[in-house]
Every structure is written in structure tokens, then in C-alpha cells.
Protein backbone atom coordinates (compact mmCIF):
# COMPACT_ATOMS: atom_id res chain seq x y z
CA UNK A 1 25.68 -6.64 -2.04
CA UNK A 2 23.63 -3.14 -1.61
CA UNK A 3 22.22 -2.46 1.68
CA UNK A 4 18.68 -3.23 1.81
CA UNK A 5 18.17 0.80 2.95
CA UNK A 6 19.79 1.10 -0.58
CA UNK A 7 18.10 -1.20 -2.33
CA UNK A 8 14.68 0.73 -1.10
CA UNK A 9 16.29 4.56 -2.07
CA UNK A 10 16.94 2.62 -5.68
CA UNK A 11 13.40 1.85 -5.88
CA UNK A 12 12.09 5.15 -5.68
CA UNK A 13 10.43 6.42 -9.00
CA UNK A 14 10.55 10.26 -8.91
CA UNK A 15 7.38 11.54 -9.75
CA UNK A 16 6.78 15.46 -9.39
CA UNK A 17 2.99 15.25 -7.83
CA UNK A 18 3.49 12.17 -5.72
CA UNK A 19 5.44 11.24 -2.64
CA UNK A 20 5.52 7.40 -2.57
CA UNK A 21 5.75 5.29 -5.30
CA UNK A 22 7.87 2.85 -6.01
CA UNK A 23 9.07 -0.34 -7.83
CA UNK A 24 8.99 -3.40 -5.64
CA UNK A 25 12.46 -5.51 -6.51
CA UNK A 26 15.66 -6.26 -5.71
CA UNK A 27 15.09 -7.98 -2.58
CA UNK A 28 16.54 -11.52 -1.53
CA UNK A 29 13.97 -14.37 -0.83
CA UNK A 30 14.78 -17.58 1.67
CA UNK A 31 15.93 -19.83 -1.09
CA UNK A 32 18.38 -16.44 -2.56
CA UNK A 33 16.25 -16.24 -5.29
CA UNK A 34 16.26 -12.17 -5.87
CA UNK A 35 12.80 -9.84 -6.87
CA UNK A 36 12.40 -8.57 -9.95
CA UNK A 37 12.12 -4.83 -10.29
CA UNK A 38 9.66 -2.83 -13.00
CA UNK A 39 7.15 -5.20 -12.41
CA UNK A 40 5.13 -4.47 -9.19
CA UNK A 41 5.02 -1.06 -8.54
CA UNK A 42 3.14 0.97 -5.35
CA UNK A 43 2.00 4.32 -4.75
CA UNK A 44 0.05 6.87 -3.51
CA UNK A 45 -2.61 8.45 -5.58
CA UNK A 46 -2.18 10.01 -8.99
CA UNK A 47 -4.97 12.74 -8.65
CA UNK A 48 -2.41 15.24 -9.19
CA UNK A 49 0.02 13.98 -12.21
CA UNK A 50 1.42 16.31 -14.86
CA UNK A 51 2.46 15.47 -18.03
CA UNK A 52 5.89 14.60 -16.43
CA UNK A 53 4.36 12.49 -14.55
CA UNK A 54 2.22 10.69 -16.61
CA UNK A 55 5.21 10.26 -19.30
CA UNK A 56 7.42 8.75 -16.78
CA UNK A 57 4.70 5.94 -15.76
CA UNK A 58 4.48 5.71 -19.82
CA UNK A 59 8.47 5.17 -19.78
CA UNK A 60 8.45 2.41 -17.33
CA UNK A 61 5.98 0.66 -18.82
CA UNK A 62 3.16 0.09 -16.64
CA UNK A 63 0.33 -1.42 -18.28
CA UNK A 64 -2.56 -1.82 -15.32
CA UNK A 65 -3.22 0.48 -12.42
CA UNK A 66 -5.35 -0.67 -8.88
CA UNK A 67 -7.08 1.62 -7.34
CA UNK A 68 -7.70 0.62 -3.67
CA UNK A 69 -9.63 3.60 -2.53
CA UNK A 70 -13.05 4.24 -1.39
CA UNK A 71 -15.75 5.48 -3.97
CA UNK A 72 -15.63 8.86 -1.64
CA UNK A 73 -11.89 9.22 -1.79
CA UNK A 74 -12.50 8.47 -5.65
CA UNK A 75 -14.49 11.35 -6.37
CA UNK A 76 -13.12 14.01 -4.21
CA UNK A 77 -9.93 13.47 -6.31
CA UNK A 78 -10.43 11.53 -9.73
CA UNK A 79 -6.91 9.59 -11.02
CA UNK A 80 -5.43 11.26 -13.74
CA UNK A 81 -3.96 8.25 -16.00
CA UNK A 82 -1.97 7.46 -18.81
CA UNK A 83 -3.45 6.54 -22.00
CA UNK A 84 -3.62 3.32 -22.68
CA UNK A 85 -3.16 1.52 -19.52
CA UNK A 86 -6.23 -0.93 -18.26
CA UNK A 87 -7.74 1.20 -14.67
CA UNK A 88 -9.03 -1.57 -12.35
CA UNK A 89 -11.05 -0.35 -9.38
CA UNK A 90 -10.84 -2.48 -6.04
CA UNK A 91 -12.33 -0.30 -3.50
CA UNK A 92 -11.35 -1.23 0.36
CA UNK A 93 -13.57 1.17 2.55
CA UNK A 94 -10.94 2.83 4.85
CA UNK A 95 -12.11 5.70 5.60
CA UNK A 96 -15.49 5.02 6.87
CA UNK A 97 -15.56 6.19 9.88
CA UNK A 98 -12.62 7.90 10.20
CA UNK A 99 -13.17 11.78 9.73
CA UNK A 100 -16.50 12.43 12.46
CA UNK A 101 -14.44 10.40 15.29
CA UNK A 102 -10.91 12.43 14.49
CA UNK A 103 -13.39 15.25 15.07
CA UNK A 104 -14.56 13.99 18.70
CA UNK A 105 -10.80 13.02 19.60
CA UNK A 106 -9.48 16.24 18.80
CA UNK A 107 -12.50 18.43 20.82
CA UNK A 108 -11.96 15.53 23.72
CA UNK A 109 -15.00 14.07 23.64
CA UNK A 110 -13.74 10.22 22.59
CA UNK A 111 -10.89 9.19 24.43
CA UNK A 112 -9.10 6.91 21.83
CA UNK A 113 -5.58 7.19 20.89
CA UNK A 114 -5.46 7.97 16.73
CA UNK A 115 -3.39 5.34 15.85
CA UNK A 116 -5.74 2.85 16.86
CA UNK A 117 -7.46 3.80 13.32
CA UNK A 118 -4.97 1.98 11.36
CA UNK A 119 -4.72 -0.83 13.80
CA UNK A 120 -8.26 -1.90 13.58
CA UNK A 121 -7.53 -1.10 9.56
CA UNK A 122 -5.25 -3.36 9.87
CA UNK A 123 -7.46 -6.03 11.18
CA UNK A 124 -10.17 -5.33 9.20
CA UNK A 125 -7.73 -6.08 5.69
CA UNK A 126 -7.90 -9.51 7.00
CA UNK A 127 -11.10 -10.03 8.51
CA UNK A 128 -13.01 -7.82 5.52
CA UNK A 129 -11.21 -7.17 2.66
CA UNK A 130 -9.42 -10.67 1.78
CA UNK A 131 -11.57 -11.40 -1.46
CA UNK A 132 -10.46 -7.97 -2.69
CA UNK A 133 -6.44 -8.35 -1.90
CA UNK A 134 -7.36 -12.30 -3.37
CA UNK A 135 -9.06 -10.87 -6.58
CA UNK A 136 -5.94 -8.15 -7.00
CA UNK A 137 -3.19 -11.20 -6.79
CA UNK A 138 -5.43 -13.74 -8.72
CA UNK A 139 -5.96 -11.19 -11.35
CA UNK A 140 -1.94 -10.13 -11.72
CA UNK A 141 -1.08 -13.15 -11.28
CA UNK A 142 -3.54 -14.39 -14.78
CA UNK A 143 -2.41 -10.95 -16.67
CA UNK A 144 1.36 -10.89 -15.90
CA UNK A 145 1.76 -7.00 -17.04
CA UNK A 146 3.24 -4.62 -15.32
CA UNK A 147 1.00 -3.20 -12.26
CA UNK A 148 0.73 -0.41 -9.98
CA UNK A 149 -1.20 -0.46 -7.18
CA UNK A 150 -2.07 2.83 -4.87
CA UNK A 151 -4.72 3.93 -2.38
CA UNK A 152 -4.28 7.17 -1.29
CA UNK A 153 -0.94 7.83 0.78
CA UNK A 154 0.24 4.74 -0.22
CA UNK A 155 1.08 3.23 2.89
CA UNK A 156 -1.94 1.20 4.74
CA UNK A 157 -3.85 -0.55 2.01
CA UNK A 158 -1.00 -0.58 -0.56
CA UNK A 159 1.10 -1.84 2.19
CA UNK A 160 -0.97 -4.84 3.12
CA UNK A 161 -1.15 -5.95 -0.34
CA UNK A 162 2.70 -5.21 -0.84
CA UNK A 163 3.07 -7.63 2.28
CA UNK A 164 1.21 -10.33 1.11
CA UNK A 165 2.82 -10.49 -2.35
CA UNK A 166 6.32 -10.53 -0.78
CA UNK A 167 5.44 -13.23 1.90
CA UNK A 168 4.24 -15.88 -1.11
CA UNK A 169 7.59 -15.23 -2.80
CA UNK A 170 9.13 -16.24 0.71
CA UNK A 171 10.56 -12.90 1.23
CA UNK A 172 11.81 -13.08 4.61
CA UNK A 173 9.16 -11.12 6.98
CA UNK A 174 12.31 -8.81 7.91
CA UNK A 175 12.69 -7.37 5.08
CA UNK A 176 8.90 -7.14 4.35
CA UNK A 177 9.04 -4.94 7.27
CA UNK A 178 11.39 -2.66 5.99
CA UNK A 179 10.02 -2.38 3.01
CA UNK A 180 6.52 -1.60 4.49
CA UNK A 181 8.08 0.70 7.46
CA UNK A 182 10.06 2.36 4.06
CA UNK A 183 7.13 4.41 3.38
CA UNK A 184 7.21 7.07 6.66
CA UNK A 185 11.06 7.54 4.49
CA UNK A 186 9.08 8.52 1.17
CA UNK A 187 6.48 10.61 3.22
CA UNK A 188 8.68 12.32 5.92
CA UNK A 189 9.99 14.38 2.46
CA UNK A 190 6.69 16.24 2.56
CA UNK A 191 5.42 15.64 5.46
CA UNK A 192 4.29 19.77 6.09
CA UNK A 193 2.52 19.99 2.72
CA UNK A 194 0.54 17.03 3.36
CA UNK A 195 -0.41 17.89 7.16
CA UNK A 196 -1.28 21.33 5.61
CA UNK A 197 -3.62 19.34 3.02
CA UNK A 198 -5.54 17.06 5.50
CA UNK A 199 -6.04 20.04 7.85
CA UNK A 200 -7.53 22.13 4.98
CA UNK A 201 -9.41 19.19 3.83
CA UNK A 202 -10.63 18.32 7.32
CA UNK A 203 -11.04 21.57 8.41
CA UNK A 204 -9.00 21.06 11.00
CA UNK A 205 -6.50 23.76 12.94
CA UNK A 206 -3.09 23.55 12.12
CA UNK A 207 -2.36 23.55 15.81
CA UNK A 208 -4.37 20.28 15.88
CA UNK A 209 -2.28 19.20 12.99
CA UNK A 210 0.43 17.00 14.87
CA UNK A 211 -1.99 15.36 17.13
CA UNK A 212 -3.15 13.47 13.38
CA UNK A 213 0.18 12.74 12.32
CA UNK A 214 -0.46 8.92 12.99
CA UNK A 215 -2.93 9.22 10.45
CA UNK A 216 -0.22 9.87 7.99
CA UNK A 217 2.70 7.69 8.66
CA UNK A 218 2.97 3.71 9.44
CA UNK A 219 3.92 2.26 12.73
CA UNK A 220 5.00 -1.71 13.31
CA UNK A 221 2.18 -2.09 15.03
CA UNK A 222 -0.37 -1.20 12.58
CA UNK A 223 0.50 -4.22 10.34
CA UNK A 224 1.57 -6.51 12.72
CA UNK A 225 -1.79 -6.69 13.78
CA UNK A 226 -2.75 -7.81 10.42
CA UNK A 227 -0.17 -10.44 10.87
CA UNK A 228 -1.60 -11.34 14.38
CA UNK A 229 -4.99 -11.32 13.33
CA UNK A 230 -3.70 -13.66 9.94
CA UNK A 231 -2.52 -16.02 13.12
CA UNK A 232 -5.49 -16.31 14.73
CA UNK A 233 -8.18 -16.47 12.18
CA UNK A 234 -5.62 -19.21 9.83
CA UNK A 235 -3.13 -20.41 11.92
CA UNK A 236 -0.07 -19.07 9.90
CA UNK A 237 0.38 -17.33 6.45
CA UNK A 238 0.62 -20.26 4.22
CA UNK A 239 -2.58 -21.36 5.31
CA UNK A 240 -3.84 -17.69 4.97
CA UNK A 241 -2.25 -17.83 1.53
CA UNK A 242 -4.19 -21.02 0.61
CA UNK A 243 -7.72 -20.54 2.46
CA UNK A 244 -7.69 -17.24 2.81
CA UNK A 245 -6.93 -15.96 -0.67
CA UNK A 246 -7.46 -19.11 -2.31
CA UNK A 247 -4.30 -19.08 -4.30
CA UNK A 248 -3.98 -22.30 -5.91
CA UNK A 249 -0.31 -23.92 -5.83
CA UNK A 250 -0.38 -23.46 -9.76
CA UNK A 251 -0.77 -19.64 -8.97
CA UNK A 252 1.55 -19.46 -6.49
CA UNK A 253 4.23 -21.04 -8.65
CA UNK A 254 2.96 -18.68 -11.06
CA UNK A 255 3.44 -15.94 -9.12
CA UNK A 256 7.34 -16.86 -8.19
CA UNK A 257 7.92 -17.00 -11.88
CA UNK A 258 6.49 -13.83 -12.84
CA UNK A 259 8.47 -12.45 -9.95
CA UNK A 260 11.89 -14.09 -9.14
CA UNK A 261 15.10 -14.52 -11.03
């Protein structure tokens, strides 16, 4: 059997203009029932597709596209789509306070470490944004078609939701790990470029540019907080699954068909 490092380098759909998107498949759940692939696919944002591009998503056959991102993040840099395919907006505000604090961290005048960002992120998925992530599943779940999902890198928001999915198939929380931690492999690739984008965005100094590299990558920490935070406010994720998201068991059987072979 492939190596789940391998079975994450398969999943990799090679776009030109994005960094991180991928099919979600191929993975083993506890009762060895294996993940479809070409169903469920993740990304970062397609503001910058090409033809290429959007004639590859067209070959693969994706059919609805979720756009986590902010209204702001929206209209600095519009999707470009494929024809045909239905554009669902679920907007999950989290950016909203990031850029003025970055500012104050970098000239020293907040004293807060910059991953703590995508910690409290993190939390706030859970605590804030569950009726979104519940809306996204519920609404998959009714359409069957093949999805891709994206915020902007890819990694925080898409993430979460990526997490969740897995974790009602019974995808063992290893390997939902990996696949999550997977993205820093899909970023590191261009790593410069996008530093140099942020800090011309930002208006930032490239010699300020590392201290924001958090910013850009995940850490085990930033969604095991989710996790923790799933713990305290449900008890456990079934009973996040259930209350939480308010996934009937009719859904969530639906769900394991849709997705498992």
C-alpha cells in the first residue's frame, strides 16, 4: 500500500496560478473503508487562473466551488471561474483584525507572538463559524457533485472544513493531521513569491517578511485548538458532529456513501 506522504503528492492537481489544491482521497478510514478521490477537492484561491487553469478544473469535473473568504478578501481579488460550475459564497471573517495588529507587532508596540492569529482562528471556526462549515456539509452532502472548496491560501479555513469532513467518515485523526499539516508541503514550493506578495500587499519591509511567516504556513497547534475547543464546548466530535453541525444520522450515512468505497 502507498505511503500516506504518497498518497498526499498523488493528490496534488497542478494548476499554473495556484499553490495548493488538491483532491481529497485515497485515505484509509477505521473500518478500512478507503476515500474516494475527484470528489472533494481544496484549494487556495483562483483569483489568478489562466485558461490552463480553468480547463484543467473543467477536465476533472468539478461542478460547485465554496468560497470561504471574507467580502474584503473577495473584492481585492475576484475568482476567476469556469463556466458552468454553480459559485457558492460562505464567507468566514478571518481577517478582521488581522492586518492593523501585524502592524503594531512588527513596530513593537503589541507584544503578541503572530501565530497566536491562527490559534484564536482556530477557536473562533468552532465557537463562530459552525452554521457556515454546517451549511457547506449539509449542502454537499444534498447536491452530491463534485466540490471545491478554497479560502485564500488554502490552509486555515479550508483546513478546518477538510478536518471535519474526514473525521465523520472516521478517518483516523492521524492521518487528518497529515493531511491538514500537508499544506506547509504545497506552500513551501513558493513560499518567496508569496512572502514577496503579502509584503507588497501589506506594505510591509521585506526584512520584516520572515517575522509573518506564521501567517502563511500551518502549525499543529493552530488546529488542535479547534479540536480542544470542539472538547470543551461538546464533549467530543461526534457530539460536535450531531449538535454542533446538526448532521442528521441520515446525512451522515449519506455522507459515507458519497465518499467511501
Amino acid at each position: 500500500m502507498k505511503s500516506l506522504h504518497k498518497i498526499l503528492v498523488d493528490n496534488i492537481i497542478q494548476l499554473k496560478n495556484t499553490y495548493n489544491t488538491r483532491t481529497i482521497g485515497g485515505f484509509v478510514n477505521k473500518n478500512n473503508l478507503k476515500v474516494k478521490k475527484g470528489i472533494l477537492f481544496r484549494s487556495d484561491n483562483l483569483a489568478r487562473l489562466d485558461d490552463y487553469d480553468l480547463n484543467v478544473l473543467n477536465l476533472i469535473g468539478i461542478k460547485r466551488i465554496v468560497d470561504f473568504r471574507s467580502l474584503h478578501e473577495k473584492t481585492k481579488e475576484p475568482n476567476i471561474l469556469p463556466p458552468n460550475v454553480t459559485y457558492i459564497e460562505s464567507p468566514i471573517e478571518a481577517d478582521k483584525s488581522i492586518n492593523e495588529e501585524v502592524y503594531k507587532i512588527l513596530d513593537g508596540t503589541l507584544k503578541k507572538n503572530m501565530n497566536q492569529f491562527l490559534i484564536d482562528a482556530n477557536k473562533d471556526f468552532v465557537l463562530e463559524y459552525t452554521p457556515v462549515f454546517s451549511k457547506f456539509i449539509k449542502e454537499f452532502i444534498q447536491s452530491g457533485l463534485p466540490t471545491l472548496f478554497h479560502c485564500t491560501a488554502g490552509k486555515d479555513r479550508t483546513g478546518f472544513a477538510c478536518a471535519l469532513i474526514l473525521s465523520i467518515i472516521d478517518v483516523p485523526k492521524e492521518t487528518i493531521m497529515e493531511e491538514y499539516m500537508f499544506s506547509n508541503h504545497c506552500i513551501n514550493r513558493t513560499i518567496d513569491r508569496q512572502l514577496a506578495r503579502v509584503c507588497v500587499k501589506m506594505n510591509i519591509s521585506m526584512n520584516d517578511g520572515p517575522k509573518i511567516l506564521p501567517l502563511l504556513t500551518v502549525q499543529p497547534d493552530y488546529i488542535e485548538n479547534a479540536f480542544k475547543k470542539i472538547d470543551e464546548e461538546y464533549g467530543n466530535m461526534n457530539n460536535y458532529i450531531r449538535k454542533g453541525l446538526k448532521l442528521s444520522e441520515k446525512e451522515i450515512l449519506t455522507l459515507k456513501l458519497l465518499l467511501l468505497k
